[in-house]
PDB file of N, CA and C in Angstrom:
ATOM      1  N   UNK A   1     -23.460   3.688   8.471  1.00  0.00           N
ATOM      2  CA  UNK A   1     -22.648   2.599   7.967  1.00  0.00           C
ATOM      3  C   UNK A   1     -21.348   3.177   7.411  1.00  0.00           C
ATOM      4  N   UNK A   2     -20.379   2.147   7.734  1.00  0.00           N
ATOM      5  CA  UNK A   2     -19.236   2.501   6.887  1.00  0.00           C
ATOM      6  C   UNK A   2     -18.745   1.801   5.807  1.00  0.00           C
ATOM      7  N   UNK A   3     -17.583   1.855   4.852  1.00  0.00           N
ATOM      8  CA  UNK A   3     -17.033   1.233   3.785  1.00  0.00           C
ATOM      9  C   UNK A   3     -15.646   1.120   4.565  1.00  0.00           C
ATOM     10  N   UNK A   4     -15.730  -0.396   4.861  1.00  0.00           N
ATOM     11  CA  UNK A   4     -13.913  -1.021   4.954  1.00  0.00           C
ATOM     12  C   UNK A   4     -13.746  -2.055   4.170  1.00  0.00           C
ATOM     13  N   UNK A   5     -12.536  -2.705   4.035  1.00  0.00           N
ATOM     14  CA  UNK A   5     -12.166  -3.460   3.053  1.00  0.00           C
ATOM     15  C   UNK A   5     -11.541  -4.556   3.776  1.00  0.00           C
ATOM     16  N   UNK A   6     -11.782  -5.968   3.917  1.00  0.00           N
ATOM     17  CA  UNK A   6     -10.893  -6.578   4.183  1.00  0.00           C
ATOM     18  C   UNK A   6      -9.636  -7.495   3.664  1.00  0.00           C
ATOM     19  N   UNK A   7      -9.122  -7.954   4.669  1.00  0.00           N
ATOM     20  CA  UNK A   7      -7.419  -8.055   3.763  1.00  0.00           C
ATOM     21  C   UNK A   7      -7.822  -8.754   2.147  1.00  0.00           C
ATOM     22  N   UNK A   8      -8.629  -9.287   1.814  1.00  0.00           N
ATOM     23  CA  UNK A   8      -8.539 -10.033   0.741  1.00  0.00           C
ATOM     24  C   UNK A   8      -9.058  -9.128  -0.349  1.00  0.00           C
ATOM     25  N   UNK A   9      -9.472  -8.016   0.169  1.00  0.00           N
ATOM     26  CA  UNK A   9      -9.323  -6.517  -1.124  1.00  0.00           C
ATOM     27  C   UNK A   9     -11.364  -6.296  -1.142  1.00  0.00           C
ATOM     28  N   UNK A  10     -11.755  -7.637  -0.449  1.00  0.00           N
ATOM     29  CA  UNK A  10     -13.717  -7.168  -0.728  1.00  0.00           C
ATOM     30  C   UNK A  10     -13.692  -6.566   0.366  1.00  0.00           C
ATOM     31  N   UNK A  11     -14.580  -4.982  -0.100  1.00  0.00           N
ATOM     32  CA  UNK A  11     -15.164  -4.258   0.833  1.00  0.00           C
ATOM     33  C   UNK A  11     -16.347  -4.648   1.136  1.00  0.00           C
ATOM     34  N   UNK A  12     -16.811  -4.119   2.321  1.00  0.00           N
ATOM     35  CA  UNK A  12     -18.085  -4.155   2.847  1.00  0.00           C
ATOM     36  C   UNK A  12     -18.514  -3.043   4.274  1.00  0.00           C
ATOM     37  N   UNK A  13     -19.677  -2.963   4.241  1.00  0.00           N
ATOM     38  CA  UNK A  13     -20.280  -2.063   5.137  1.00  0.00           C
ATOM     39  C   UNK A  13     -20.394  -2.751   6.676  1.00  0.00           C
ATOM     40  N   UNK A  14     -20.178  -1.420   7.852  1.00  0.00           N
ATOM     41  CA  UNK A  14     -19.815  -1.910   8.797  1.00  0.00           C
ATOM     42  C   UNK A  14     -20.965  -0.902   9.513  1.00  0.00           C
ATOM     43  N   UNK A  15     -22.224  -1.342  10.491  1.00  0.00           N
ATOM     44  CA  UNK A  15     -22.429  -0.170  10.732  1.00  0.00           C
ATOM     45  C   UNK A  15     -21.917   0.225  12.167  1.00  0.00           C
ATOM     46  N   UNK A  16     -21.445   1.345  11.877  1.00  0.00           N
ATOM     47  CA  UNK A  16     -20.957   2.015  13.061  1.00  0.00           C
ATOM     48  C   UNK A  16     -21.241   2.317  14.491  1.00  0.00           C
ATOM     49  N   UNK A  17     -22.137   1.901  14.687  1.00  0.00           N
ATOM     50  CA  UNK A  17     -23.163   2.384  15.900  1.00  0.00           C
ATOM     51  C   UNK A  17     -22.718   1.547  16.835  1.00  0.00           C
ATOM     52  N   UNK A  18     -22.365  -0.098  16.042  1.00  0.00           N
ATOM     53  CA  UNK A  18     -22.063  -1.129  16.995  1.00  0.00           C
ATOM     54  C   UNK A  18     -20.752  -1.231  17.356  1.00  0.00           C
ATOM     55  N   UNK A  19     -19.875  -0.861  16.688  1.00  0.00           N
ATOM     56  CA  UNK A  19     -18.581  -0.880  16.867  1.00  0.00           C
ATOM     57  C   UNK A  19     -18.133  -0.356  17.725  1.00  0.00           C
ATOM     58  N   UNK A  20     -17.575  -1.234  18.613  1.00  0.00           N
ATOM     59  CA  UNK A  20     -17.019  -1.233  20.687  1.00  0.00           C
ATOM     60  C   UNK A  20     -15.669  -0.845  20.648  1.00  0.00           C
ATOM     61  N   UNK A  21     -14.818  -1.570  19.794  1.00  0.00           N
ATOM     62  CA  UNK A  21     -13.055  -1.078  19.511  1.00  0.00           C
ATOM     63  C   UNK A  21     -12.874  -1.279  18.356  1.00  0.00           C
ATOM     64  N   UNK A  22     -11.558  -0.306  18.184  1.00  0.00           N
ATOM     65  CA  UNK A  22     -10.251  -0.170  16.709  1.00  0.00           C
ATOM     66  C   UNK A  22      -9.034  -0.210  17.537  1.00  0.00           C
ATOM     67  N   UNK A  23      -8.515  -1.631  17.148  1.00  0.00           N
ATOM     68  CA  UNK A  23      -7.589  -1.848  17.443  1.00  0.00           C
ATOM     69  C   UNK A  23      -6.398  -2.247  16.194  1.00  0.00           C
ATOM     70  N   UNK A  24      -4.872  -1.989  16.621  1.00  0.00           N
ATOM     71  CA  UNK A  24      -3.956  -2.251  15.396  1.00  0.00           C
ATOM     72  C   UNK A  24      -3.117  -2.871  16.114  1.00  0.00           C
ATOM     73  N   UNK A  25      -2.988  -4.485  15.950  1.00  0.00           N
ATOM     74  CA  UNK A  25      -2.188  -5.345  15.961  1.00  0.00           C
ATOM     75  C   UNK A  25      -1.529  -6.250  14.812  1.00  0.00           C
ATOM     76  N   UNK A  26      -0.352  -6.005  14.160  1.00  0.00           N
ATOM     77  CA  UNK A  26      -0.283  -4.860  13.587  1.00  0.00           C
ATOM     78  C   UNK A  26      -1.544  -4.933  12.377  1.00  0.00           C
ATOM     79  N   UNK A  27      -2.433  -5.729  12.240  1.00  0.00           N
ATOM     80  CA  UNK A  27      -3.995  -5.047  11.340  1.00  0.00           C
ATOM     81  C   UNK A  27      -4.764  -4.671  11.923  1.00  0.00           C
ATOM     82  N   UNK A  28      -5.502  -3.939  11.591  1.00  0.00           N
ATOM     83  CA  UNK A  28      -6.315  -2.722  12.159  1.00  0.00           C
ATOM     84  C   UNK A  28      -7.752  -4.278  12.259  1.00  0.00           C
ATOM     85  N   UNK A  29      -8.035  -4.098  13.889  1.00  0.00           N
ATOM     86  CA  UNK A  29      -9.348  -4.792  14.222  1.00  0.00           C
ATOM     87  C   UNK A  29     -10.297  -3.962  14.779  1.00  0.00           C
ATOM     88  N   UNK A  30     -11.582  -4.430  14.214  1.00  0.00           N
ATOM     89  CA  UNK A  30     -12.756  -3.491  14.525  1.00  0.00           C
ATOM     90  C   UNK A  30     -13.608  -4.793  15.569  1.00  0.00           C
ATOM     91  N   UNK A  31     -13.958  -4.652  16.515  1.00  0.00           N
ATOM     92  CA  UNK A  31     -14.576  -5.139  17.404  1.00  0.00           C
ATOM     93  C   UNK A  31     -16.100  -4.594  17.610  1.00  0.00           C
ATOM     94  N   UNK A  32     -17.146  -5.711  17.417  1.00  0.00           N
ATOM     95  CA  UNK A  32     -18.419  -5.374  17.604  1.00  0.00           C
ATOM     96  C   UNK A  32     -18.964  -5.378  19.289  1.00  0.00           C
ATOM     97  N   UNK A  33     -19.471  -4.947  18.950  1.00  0.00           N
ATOM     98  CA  UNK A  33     -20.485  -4.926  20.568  1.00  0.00           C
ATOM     99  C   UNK A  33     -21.034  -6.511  21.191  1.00  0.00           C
ATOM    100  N   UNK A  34     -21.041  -6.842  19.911  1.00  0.00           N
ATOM    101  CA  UNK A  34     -21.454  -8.521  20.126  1.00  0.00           C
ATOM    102  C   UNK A  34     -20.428  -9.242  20.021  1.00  0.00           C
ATOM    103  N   UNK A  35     -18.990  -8.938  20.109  1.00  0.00           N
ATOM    104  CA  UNK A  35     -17.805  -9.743  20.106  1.00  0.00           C
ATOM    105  C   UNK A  35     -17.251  -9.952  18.655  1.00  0.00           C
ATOM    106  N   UNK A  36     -18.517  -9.810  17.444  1.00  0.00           N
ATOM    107  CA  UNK A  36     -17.367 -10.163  16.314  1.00  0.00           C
ATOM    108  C   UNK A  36     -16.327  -9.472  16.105  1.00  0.00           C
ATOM    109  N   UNK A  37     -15.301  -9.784  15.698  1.00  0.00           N
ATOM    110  CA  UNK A  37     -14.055  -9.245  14.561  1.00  0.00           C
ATOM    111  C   UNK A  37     -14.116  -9.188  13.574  1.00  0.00           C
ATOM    112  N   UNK A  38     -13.621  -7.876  13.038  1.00  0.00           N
ATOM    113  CA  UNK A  38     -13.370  -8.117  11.660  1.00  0.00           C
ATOM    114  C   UNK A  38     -11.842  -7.141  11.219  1.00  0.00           C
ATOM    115  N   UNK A  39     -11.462  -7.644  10.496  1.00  0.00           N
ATOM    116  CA  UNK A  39      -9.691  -7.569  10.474  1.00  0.00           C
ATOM    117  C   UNK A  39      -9.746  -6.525   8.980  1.00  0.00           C
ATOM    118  N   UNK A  40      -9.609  -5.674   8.876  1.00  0.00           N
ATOM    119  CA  UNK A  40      -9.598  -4.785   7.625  1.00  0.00           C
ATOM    120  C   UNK A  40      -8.195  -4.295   7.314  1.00  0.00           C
ATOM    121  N   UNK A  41      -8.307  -3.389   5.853  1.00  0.00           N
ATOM    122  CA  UNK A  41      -6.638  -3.107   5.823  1.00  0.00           C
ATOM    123  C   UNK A  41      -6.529  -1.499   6.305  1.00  0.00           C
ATOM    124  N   UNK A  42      -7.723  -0.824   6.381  1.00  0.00           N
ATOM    125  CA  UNK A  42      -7.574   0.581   6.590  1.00  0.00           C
ATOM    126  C   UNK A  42      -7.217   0.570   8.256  1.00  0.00           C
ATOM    127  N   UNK A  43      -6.532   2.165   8.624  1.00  0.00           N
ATOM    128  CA  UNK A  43      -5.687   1.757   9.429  1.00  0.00           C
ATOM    129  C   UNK A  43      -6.431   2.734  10.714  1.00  0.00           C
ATOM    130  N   UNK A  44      -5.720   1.850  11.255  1.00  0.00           N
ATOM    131  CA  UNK A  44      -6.906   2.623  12.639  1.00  0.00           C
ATOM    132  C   UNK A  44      -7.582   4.175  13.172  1.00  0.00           C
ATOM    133  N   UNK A  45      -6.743   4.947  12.519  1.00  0.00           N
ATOM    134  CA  UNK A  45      -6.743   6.092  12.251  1.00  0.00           C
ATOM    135  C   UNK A  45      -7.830   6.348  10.941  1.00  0.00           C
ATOM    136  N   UNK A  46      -7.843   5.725   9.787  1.00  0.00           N
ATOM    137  CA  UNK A  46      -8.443   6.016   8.672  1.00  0.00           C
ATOM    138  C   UNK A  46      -9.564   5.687   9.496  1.00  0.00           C
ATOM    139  N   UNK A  47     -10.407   4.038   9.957  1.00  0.00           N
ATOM    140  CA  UNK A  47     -11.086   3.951  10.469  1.00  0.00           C
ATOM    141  C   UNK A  47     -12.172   4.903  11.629  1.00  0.00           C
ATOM    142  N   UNK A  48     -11.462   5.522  12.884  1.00  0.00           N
ATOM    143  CA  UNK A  48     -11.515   6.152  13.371  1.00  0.00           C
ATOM    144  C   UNK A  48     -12.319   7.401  12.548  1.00  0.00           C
ATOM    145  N   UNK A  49     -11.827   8.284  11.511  1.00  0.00           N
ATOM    146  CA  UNK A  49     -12.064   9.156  10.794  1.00  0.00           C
ATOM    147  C   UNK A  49     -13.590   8.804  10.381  1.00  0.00           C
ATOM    148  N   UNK A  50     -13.500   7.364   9.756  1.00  0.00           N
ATOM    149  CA  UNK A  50     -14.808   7.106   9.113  1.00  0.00           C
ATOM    150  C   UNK A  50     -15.777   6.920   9.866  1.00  0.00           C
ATOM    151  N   UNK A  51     -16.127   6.428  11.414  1.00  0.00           N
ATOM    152  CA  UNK A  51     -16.392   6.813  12.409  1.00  0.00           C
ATOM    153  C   UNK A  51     -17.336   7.795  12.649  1.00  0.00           C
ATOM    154  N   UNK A  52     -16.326   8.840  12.922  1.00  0.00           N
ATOM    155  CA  UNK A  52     -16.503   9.829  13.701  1.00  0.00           C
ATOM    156  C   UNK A  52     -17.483  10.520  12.027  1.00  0.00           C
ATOM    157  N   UNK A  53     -17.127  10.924  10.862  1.00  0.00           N
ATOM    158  CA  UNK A  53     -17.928  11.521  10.022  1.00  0.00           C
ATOM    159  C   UNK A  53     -18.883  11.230  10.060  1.00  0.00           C
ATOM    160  N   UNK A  54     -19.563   9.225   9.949  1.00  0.00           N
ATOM    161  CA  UNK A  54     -20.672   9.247  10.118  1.00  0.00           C
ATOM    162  C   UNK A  54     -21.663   9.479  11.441  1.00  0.00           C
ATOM    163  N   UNK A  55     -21.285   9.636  12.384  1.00  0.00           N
ATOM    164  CA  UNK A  55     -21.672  10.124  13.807  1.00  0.00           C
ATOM    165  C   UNK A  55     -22.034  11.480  13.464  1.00  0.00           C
ATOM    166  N   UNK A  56     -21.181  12.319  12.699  1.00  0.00           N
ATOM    167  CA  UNK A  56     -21.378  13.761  12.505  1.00  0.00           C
ATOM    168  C   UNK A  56     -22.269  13.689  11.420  1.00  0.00           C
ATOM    169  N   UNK A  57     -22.492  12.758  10.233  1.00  0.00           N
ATOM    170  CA  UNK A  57     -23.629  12.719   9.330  1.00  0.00           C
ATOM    171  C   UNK A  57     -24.999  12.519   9.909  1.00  0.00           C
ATOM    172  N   UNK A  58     -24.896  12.132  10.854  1.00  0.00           N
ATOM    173  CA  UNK A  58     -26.400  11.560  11.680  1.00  0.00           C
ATOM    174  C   UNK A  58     -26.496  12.326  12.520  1.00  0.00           C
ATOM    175  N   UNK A  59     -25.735  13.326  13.110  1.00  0.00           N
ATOM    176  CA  UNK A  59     -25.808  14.186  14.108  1.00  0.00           C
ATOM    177  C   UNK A  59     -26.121  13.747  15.531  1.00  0.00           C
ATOM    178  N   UNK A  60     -25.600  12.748  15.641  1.00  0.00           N
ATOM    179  CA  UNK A  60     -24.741  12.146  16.826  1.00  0.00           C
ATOM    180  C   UNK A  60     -23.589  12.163  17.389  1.00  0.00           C
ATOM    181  N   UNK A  61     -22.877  13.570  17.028  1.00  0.00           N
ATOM    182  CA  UNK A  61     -21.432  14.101  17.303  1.00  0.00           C
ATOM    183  C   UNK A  61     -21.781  15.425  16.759  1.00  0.00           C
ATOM    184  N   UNK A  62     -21.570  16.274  17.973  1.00  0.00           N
ATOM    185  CA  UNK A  62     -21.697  17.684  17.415  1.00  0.00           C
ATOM    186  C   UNK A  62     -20.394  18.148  16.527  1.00  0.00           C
ATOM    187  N   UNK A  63     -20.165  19.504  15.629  1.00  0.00           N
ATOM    188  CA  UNK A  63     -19.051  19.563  15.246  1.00  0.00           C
ATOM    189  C   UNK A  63     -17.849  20.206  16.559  1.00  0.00           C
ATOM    190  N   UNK A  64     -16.388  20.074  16.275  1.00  0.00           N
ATOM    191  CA  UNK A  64     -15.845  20.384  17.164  1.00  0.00           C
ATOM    192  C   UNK A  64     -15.686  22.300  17.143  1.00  0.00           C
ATOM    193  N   UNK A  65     -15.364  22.673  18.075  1.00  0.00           N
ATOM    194  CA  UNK A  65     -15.182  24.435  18.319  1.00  0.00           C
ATOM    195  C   UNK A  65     -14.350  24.795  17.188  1.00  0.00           C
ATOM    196  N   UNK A  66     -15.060  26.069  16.645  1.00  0.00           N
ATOM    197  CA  UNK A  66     -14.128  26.436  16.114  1.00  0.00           C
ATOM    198  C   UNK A  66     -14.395  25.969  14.329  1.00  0.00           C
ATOM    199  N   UNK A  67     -15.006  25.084  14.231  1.00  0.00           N
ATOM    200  CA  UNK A  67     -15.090  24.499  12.774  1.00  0.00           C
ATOM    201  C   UNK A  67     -15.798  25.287  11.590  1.00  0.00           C
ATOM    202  N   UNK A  68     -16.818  25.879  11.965  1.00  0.00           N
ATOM    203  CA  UNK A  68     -17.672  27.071  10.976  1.00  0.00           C
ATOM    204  C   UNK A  68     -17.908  28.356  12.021  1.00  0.00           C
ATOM    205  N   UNK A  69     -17.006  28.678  12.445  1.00  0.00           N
ATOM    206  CA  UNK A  69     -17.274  29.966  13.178  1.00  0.00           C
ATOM    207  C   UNK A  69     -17.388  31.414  12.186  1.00  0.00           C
ATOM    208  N   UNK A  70     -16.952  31.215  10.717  1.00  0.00           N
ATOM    209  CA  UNK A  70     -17.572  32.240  10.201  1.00  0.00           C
ATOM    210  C   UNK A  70     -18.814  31.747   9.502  1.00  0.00           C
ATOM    211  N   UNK A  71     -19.714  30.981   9.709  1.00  0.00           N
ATOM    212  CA  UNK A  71     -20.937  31.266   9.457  1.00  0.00           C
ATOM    213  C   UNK A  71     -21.849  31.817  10.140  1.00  0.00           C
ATOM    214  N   UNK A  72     -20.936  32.110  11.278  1.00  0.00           N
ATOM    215  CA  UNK A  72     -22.260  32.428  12.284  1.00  0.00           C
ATOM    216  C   UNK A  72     -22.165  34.059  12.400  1.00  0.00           C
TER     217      UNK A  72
END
Protein backbone atom coordinates (compact mmCIF):
# COMPACT_ATOMS: atom_id res chain seq x y z
CA UNK A 1 0.00 0.00 0.00
CA UNK A 2 0.77 3.46 -0.50
CA UNK A 3 0.13 7.03 1.22
CA UNK A 4 -1.29 9.74 -1.38
CA UNK A 5 -3.19 12.65 -0.66
CA UNK A 6 -5.91 13.98 -2.52
CA UNK A 7 -6.47 17.52 -3.77
CA UNK A 8 -8.62 18.33 -0.77
CA UNK A 9 -5.39 17.66 1.58
CA UNK A 10 -7.12 13.81 3.04
CA UNK A 11 -4.68 11.20 2.54
CA UNK A 12 -5.34 7.76 1.99
CA UNK A 13 -3.89 4.37 1.08
CA UNK A 14 -3.67 3.13 -2.40
CA UNK A 15 -2.66 -0.39 -2.85
CA UNK A 16 -0.21 -0.63 -5.36
CA UNK A 17 -0.44 -3.87 -6.93
CA UNK A 18 -3.58 -2.59 -8.73
CA UNK A 19 -2.47 0.43 -10.08
CA UNK A 20 -2.48 0.20 -14.21
CA UNK A 21 -1.32 4.12 -14.83
CA UNK A 22 0.29 7.58 -13.43
CA UNK A 23 -0.68 9.95 -15.39
CA UNK A 24 -0.14 14.10 -15.14
CA UNK A 25 -2.70 16.10 -16.71
CA UNK A 26 -1.73 18.68 -15.34
CA UNK A 27 -2.80 16.49 -11.75
CA UNK A 28 -1.14 13.58 -11.27
CA UNK A 29 -3.93 10.51 -12.03
CA UNK A 30 -3.52 7.12 -10.72
CA UNK A 31 -5.61 4.66 -12.69
CA UNK A 32 -6.79 1.28 -11.25
CA UNK A 33 -6.91 -1.92 -12.99
CA UNK A 34 -10.63 -1.74 -12.52
CA UNK A 35 -10.91 1.72 -14.19
CA UNK A 36 -11.15 3.86 -11.01
CA UNK A 37 -9.42 7.30 -10.76
CA UNK A 38 -8.11 8.90 -8.33
CA UNK A 39 -6.65 12.49 -8.78
CA UNK A 40 -3.90 13.19 -5.99
CA UNK A 41 -1.51 16.16 -5.47
CA UNK A 42 1.82 14.17 -5.40
CA UNK A 43 3.39 14.29 -8.65
CA UNK A 44 3.88 11.63 -10.92
CA UNK A 45 7.29 11.14 -10.31
CA UNK A 46 6.84 11.25 -6.37
CA UNK A 47 4.16 8.64 -7.06
CA UNK A 48 6.14 6.49 -9.27
CA UNK A 49 8.95 6.45 -6.42
CA UNK A 50 6.30 5.28 -3.94
CA UNK A 51 5.58 2.52 -6.25
CA UNK A 52 8.46 1.17 -7.07
CA UNK A 53 9.79 1.15 -2.99
CA UNK A 54 6.90 -0.75 -2.13
CA UNK A 55 7.45 -3.44 -4.93
CA UNK A 56 11.07 -3.45 -3.53
CA UNK A 57 9.54 -3.77 0.18
CA UNK A 58 7.69 -6.94 -0.86
CA UNK A 59 10.35 -8.10 -3.04
CA UNK A 60 8.61 -7.89 -6.13
CA UNK A 61 11.32 -5.67 -7.79
CA UNK A 62 14.72 -6.78 -7.42
CA UNK A 63 17.23 -3.96 -6.42
CA UNK A 64 18.80 -2.20 -9.44
CA UNK A 65 22.87 -3.06 -10.36
CA UNK A 66 25.10 -1.64 -8.64
CA UNK A 67 23.03 -0.56 -5.41
CA UNK A 68 24.90 -2.61 -2.44
CA UNK A 69 27.77 -3.89 -4.31
CA UNK A 70 29.94 -3.37 -1.28
CA UNK A 71 28.17 -5.74 0.73
CA UNK A 72 28.93 -8.40 -1.13
Amino acid sequence: MIKVTRLNGKAFMINAVYIETIESFPDTTITLTNGRKYVVRESEDTVYMLVREFYQSVSLLGQQLGENESEE
